[in-house]
PDB file of N, CA and C in Angstrom:
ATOM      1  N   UNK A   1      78.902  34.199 -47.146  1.00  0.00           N
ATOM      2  CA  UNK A   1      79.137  32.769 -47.082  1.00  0.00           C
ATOM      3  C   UNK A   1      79.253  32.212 -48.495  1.00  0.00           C
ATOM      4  N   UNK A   2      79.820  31.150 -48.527  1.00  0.00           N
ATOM      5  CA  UNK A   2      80.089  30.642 -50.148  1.00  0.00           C
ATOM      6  C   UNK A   2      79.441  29.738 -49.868  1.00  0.00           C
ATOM      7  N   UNK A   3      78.854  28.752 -51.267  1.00  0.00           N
ATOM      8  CA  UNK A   3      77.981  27.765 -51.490  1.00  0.00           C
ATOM      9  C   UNK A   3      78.495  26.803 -50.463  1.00  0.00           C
ATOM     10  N   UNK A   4      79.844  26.359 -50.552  1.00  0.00           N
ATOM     11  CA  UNK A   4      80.466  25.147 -49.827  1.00  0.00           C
ATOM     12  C   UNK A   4      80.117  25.020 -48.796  1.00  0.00           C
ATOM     13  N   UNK A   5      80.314  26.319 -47.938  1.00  0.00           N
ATOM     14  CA  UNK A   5      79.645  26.561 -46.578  1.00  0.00           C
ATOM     15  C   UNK A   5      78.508  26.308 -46.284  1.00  0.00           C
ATOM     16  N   UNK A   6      77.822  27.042 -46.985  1.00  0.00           N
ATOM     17  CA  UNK A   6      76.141  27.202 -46.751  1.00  0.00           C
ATOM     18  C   UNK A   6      75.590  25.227 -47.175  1.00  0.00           C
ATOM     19  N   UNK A   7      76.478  24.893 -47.692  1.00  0.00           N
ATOM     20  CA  UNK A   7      76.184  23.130 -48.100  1.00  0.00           C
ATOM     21  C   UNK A   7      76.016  22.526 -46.898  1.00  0.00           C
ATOM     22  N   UNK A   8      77.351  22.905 -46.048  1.00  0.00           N
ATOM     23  CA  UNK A   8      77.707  22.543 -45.000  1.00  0.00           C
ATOM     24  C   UNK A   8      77.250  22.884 -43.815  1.00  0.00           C
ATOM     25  N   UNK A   9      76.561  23.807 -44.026  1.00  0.00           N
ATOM     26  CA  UNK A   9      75.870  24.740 -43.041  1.00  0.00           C
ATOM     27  C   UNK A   9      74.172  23.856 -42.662  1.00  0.00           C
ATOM     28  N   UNK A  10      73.738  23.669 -43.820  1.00  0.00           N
ATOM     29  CA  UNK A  10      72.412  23.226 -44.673  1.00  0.00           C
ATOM     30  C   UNK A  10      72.143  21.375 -43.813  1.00  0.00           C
ATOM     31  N   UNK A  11      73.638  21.072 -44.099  1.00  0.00           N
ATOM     32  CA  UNK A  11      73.657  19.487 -43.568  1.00  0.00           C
ATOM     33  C   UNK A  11      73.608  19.464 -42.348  1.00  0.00           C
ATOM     34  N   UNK A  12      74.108  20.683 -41.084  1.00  0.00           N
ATOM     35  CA  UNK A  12      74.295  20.434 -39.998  1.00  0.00           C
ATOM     36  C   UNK A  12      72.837  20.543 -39.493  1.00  0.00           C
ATOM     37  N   UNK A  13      72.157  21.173 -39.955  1.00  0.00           N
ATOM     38  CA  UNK A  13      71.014  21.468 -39.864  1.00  0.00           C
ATOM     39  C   UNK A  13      69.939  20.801 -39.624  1.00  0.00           C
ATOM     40  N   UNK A  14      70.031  19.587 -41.158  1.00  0.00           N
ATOM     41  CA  UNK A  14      69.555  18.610 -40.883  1.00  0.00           C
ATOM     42  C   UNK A  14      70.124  16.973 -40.247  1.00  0.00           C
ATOM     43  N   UNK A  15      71.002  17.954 -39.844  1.00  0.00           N
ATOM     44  CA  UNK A  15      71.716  16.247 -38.708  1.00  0.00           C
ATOM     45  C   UNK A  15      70.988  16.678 -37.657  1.00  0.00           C
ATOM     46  N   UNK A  16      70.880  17.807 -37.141  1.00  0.00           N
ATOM     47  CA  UNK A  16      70.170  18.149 -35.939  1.00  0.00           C
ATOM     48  C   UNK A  16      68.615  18.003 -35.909  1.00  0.00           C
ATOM     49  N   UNK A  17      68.274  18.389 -36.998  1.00  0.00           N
ATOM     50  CA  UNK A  17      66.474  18.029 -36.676  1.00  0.00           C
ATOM     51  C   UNK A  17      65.983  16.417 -37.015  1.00  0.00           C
ATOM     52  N   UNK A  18      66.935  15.644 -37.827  1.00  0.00           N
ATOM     53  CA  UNK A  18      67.014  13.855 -37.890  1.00  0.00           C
ATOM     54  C   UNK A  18      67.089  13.802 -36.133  1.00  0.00           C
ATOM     55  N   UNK A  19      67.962  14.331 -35.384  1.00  0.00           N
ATOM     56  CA  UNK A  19      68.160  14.022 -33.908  1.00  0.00           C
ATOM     57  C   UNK A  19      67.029  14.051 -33.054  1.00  0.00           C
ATOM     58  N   UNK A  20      66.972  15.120 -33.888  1.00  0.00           N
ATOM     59  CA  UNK A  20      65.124  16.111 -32.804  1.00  0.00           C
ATOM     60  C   UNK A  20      63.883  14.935 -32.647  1.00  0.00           C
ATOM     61  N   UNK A  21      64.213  14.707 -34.356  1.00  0.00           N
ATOM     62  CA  UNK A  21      62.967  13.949 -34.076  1.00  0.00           C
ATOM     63  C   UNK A  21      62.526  12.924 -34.020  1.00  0.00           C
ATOM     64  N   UNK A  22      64.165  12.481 -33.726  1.00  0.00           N
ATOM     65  CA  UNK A  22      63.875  10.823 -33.487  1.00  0.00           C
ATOM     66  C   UNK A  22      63.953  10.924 -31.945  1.00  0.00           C
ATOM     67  N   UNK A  23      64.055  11.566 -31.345  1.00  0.00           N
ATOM     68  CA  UNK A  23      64.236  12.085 -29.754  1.00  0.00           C
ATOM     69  C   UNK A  23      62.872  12.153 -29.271  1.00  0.00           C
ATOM     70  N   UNK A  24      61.775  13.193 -30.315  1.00  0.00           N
ATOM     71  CA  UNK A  24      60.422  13.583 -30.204  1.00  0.00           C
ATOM     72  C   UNK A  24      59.559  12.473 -30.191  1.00  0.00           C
ATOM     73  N   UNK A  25      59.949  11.169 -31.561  1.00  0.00           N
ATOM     74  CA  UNK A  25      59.007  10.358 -31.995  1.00  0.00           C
ATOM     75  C   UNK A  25      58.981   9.334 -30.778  1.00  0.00           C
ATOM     76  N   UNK A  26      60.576   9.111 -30.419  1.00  0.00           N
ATOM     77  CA  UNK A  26      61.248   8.032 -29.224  1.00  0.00           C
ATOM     78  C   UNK A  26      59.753   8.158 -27.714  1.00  0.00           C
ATOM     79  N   UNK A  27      60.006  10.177 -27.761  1.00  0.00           N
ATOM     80  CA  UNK A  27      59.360  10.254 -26.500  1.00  0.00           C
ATOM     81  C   UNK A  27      57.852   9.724 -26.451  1.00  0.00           C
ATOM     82  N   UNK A  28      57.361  10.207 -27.885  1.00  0.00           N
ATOM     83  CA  UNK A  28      56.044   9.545 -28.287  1.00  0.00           C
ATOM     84  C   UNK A  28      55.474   8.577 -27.661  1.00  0.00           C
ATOM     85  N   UNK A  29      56.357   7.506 -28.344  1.00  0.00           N
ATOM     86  CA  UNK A  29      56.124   6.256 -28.154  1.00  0.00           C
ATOM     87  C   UNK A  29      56.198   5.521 -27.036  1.00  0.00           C
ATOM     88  N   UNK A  30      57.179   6.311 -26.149  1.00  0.00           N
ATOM     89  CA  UNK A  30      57.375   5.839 -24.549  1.00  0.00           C
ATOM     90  C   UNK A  30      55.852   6.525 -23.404  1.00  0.00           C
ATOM     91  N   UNK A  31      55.418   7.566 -24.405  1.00  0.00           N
ATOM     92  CA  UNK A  31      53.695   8.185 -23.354  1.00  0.00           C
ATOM     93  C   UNK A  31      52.756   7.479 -23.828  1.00  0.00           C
ATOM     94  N   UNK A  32      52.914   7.147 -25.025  1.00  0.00           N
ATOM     95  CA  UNK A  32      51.730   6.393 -25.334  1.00  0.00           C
ATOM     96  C   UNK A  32      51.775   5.040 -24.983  1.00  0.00           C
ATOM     97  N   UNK A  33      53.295   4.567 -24.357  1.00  0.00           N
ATOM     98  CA  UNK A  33      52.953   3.031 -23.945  1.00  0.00           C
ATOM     99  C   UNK A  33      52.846   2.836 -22.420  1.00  0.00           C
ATOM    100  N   UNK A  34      52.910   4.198 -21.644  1.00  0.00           N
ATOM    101  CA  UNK A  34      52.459   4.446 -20.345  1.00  0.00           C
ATOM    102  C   UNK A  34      51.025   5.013 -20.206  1.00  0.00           C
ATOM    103  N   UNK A  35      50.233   5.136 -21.377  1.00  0.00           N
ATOM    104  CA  UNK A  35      48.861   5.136 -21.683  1.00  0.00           C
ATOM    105  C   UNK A  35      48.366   6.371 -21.369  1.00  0.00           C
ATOM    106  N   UNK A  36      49.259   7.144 -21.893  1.00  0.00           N
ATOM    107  CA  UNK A  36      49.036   8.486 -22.344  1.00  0.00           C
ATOM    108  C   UNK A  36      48.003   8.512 -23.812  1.00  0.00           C
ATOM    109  N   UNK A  37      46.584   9.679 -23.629  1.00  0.00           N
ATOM    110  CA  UNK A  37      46.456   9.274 -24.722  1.00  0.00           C
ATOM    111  C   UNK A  37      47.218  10.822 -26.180  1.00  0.00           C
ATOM    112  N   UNK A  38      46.675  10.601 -27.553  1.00  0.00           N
ATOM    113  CA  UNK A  38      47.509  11.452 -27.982  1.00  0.00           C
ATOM    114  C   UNK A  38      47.189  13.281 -28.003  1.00  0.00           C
ATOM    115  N   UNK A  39      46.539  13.225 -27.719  1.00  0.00           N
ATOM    116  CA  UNK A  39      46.047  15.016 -27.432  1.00  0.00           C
ATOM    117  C   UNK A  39      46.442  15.140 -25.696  1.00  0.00           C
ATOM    118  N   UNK A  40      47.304  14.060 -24.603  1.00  0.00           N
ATOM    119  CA  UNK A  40      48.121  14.638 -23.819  1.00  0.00           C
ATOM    120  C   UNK A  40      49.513  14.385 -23.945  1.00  0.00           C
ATOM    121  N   UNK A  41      49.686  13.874 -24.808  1.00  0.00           N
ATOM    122  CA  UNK A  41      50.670  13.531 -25.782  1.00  0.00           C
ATOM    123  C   UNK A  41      51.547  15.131 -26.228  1.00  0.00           C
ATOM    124  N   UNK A  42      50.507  15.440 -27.123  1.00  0.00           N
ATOM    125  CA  UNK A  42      50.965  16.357 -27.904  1.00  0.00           C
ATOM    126  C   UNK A  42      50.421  18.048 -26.653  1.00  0.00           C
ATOM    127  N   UNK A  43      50.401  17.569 -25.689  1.00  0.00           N
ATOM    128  CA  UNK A  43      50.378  19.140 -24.669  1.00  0.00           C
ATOM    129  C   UNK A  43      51.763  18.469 -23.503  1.00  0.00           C
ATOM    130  N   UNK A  44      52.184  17.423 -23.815  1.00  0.00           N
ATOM    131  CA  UNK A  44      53.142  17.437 -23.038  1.00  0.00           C
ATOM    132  C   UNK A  44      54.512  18.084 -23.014  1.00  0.00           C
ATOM    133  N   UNK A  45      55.290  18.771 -21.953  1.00  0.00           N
ATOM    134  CA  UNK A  45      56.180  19.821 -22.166  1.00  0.00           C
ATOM    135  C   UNK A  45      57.232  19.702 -22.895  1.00  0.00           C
ATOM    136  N   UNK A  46      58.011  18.443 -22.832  1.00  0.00           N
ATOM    137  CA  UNK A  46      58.958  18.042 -23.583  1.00  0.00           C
ATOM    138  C   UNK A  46      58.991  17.695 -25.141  1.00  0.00           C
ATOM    139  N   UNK A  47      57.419  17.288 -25.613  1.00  0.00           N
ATOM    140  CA  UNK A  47      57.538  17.107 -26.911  1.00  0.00           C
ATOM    141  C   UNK A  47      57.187  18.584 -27.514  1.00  0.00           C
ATOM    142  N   UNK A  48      56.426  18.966 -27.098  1.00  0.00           N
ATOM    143  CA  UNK A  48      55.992  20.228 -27.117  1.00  0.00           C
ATOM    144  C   UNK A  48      57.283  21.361 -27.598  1.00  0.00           C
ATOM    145  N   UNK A  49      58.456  21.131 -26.620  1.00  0.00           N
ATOM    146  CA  UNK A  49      59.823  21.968 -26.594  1.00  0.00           C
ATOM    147  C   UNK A  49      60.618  21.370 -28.107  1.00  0.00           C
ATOM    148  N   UNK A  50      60.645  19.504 -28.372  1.00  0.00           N
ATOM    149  CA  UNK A  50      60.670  19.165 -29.330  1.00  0.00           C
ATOM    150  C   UNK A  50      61.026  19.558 -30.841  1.00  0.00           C
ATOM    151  N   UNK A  51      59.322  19.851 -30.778  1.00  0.00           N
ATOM    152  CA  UNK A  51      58.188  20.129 -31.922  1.00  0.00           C
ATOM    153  C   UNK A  51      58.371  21.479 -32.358  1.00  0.00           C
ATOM    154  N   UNK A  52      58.942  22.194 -31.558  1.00  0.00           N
ATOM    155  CA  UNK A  52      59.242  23.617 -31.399  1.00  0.00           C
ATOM    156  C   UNK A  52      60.763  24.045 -31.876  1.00  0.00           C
ATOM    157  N   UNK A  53      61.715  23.333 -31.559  1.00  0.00           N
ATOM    158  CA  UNK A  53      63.212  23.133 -31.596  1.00  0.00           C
ATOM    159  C   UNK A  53      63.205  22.780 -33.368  1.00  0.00           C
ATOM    160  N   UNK A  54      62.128  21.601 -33.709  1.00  0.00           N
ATOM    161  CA  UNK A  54      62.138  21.235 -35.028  1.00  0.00           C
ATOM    162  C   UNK A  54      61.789  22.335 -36.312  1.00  0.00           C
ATOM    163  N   UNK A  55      60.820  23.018 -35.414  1.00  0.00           N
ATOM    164  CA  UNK A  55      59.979  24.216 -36.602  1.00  0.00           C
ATOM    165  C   UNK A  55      61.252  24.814 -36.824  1.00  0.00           C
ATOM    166  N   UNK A  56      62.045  25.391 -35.817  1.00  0.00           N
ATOM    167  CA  UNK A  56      63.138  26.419 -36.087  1.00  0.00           C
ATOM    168  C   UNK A  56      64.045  25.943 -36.728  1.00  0.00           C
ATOM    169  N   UNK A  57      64.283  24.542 -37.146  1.00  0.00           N
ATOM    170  CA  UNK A  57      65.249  24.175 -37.503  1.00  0.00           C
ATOM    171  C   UNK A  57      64.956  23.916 -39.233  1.00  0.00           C
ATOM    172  N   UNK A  58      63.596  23.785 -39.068  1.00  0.00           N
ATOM    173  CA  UNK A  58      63.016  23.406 -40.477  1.00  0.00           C
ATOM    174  C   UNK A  58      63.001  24.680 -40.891  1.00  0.00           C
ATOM    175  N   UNK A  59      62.752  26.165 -39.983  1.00  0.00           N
ATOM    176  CA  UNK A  59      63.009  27.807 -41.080  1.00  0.00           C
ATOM    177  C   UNK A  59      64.263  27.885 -40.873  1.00  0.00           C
ATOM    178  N   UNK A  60      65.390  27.536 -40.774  1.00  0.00           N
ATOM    179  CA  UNK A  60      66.762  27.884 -40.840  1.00  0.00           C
ATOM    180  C   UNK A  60      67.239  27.108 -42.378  1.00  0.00           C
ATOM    181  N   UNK A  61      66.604  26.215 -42.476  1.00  0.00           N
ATOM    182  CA  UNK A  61      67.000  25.009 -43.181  1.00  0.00           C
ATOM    183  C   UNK A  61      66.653  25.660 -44.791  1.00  0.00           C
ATOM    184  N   UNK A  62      65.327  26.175 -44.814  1.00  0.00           N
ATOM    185  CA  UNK A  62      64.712  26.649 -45.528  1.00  0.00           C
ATOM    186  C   UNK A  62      65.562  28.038 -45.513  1.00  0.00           C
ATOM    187  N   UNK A  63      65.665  28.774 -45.112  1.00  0.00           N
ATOM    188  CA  UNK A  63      66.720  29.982 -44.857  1.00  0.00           C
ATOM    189  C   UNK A  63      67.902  30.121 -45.884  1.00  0.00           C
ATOM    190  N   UNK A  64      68.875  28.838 -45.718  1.00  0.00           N
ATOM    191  CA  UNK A  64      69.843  29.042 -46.359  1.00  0.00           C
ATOM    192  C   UNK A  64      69.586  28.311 -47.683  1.00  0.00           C
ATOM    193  N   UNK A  65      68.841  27.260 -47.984  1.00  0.00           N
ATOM    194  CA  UNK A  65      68.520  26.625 -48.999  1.00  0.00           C
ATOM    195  C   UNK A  65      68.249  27.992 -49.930  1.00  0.00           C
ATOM    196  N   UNK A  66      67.127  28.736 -49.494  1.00  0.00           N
ATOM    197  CA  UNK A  66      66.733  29.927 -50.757  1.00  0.00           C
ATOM    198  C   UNK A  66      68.055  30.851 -50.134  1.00  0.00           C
ATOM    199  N   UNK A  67      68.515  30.942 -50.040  1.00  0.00           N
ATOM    200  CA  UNK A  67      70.480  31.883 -50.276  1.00  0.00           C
ATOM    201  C   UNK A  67      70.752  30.898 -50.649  1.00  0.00           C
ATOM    202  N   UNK A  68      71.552  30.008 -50.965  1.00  0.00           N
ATOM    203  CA  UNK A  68      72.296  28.990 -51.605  1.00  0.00           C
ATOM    204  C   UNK A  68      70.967  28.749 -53.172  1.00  0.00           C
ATOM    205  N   UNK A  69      70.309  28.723 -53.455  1.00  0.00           N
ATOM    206  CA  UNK A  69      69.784  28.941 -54.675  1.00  0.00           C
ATOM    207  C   UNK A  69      69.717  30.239 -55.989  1.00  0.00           C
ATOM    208  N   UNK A  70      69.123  31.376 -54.420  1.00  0.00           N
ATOM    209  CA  UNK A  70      69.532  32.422 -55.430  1.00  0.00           C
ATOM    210  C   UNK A  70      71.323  32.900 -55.839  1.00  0.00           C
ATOM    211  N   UNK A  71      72.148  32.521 -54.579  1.00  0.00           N
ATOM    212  CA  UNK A  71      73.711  32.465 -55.746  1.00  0.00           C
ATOM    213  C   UNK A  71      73.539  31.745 -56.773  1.00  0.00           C
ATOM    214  N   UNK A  72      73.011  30.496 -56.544  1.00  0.00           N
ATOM    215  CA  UNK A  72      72.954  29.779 -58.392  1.00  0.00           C
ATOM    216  C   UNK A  72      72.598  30.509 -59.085  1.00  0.00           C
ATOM    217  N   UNK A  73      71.165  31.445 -59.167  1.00  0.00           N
ATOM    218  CA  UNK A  73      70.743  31.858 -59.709  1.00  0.00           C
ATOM    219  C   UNK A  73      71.710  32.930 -60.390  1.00  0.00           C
ATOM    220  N   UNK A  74      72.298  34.003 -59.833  1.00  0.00           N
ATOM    221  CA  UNK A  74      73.178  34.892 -60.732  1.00  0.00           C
ATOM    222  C   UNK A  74      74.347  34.835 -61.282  1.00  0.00           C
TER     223      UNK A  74
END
């Protein structure tokens, strides 16, 4: 992959986890105003799937960032 790519690669990345987690925070806020409290909050399945969708997206992200650095590097 060339830098340009991996730039491009890097951004899609984080267009998708900006999505995640305004999707995650959205759902948040809709259990806790049906008086959910936050430890069933955070065991509920959907944020849970979320929170999970985000980690992977945050080691992918991290993934190509260190490849797109070490080409700078040489």
């Amino acid at each position: 992959m060339r830098g340009d790519d991996l730039r491009d690669e890097i951004a899609r990345y984080r267009e998708l986890w900006r999505q995640v987690r305004a999707r995650r925070l959205a759902l948040k806020a809709d259990l806790t105003a049906r008086g959910l409290d936050i430890a069933a909050v955070r065991t509920h399945r959907d944020y849970r799937r979320m929170k999970k969708e985000q980690r992977r997206l945050t080691v992918l992200i991290r993934q190509r960032e260190r490849t797109l650095q070490r080409r700078g590097a040489e």
